[in-house]
Protein backbone atom coordinates (compact mmCIF):
# COMPACT_ATOMS: atom_id res chain seq x y z
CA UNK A 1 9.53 -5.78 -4.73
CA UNK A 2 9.74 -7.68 -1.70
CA UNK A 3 6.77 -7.16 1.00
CA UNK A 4 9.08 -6.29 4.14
CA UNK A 5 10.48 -3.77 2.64
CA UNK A 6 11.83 -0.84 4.66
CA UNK A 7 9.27 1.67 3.69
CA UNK A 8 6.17 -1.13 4.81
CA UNK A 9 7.94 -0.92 8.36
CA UNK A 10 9.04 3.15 8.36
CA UNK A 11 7.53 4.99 11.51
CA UNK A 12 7.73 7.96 9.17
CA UNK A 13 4.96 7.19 6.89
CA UNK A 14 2.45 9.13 7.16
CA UNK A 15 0.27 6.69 5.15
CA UNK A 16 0.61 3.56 7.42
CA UNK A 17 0.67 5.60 10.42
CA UNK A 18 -1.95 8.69 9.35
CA UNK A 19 -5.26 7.07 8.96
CA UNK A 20 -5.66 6.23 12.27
CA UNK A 21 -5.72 9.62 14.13
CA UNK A 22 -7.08 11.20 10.53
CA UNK A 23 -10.11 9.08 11.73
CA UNK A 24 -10.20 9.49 15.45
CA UNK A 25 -10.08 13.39 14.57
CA UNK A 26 -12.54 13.25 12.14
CA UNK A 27 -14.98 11.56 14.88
CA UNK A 28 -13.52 13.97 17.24
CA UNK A 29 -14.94 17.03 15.64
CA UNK A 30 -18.15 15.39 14.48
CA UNK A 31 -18.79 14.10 18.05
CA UNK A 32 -18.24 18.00 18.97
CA UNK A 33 -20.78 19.47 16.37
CA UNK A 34 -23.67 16.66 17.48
CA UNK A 35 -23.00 17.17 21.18
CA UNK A 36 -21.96 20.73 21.81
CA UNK A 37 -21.93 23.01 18.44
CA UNK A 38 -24.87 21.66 17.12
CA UNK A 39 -27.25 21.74 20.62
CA UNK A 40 -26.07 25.27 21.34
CA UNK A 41 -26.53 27.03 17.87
CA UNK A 42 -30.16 25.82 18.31
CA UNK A 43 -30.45 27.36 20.79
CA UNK A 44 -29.33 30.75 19.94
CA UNK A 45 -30.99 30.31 16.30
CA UNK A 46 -34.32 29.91 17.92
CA UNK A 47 -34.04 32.18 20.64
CA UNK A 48 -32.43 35.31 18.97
CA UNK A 49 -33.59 34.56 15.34
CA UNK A 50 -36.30 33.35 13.44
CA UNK A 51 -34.32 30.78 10.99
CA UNK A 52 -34.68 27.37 11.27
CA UNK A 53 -32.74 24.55 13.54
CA UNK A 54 -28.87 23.04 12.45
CA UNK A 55 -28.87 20.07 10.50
CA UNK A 56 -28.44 16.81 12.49
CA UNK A 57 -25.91 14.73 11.53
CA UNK A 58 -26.65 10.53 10.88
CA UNK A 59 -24.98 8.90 14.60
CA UNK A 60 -25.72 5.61 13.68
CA UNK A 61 -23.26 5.70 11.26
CA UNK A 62 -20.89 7.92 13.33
CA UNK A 63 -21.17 5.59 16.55
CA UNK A 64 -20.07 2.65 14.61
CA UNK A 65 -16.57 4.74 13.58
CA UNK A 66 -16.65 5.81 16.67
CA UNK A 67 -16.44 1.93 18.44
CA UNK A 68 -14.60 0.51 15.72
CA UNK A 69 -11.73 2.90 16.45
CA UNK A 70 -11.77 2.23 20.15
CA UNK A 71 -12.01 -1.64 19.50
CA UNK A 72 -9.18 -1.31 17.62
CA UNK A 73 -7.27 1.01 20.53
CA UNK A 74 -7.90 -1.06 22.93
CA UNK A 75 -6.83 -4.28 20.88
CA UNK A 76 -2.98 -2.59 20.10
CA UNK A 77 -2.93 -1.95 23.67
CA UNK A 78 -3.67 -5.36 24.44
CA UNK A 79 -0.50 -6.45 22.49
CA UNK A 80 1.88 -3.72 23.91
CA UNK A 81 0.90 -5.38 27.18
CA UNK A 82 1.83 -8.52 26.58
CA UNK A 83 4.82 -7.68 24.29
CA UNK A 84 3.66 -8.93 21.05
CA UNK A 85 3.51 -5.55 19.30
């Protein structure tokens, strides 16, 4: 089977073209629990209840997703520019 192949260049695919935002929403809605969900269920467990706090989730390993997909946004952007892509 020949590597140019019309389903390795079909917009369609929602394998070549998926994992990208499949990613970027997966930091998405981390990023939301750590910095919004996460801060303000705290808050109301401790203030109205006598549980304990939310789990925290690991950044360092989130942040690095998190750059690596805006590296790679802002290289494809780059080559739309210029007209390579």
């Amino acid at each position: 089977m020949p590597c140019g192949g019309a389903g390795a260049v079909s917009p369609d695919s929602f394998f070549a073209a998926g994992w990208r935002p499949a990613a970027a929403w997966i930091c998405v809605i981390a990023l939301g629990y750590q910095l919004i969900a996460r801060p303000l269920g705290n808050w109301v467990i401790l203030n109205f209840t006598a549980l304990s706090q939310c789990p925290p989730l690991n950044d360092d390993s989130l942040m690095t997703l998190v750059m690596g997909l805006l590296g790679l946004g802002a290289y494809r952007t780059h080559e739309k520019v210029k007209g390579v892509a």
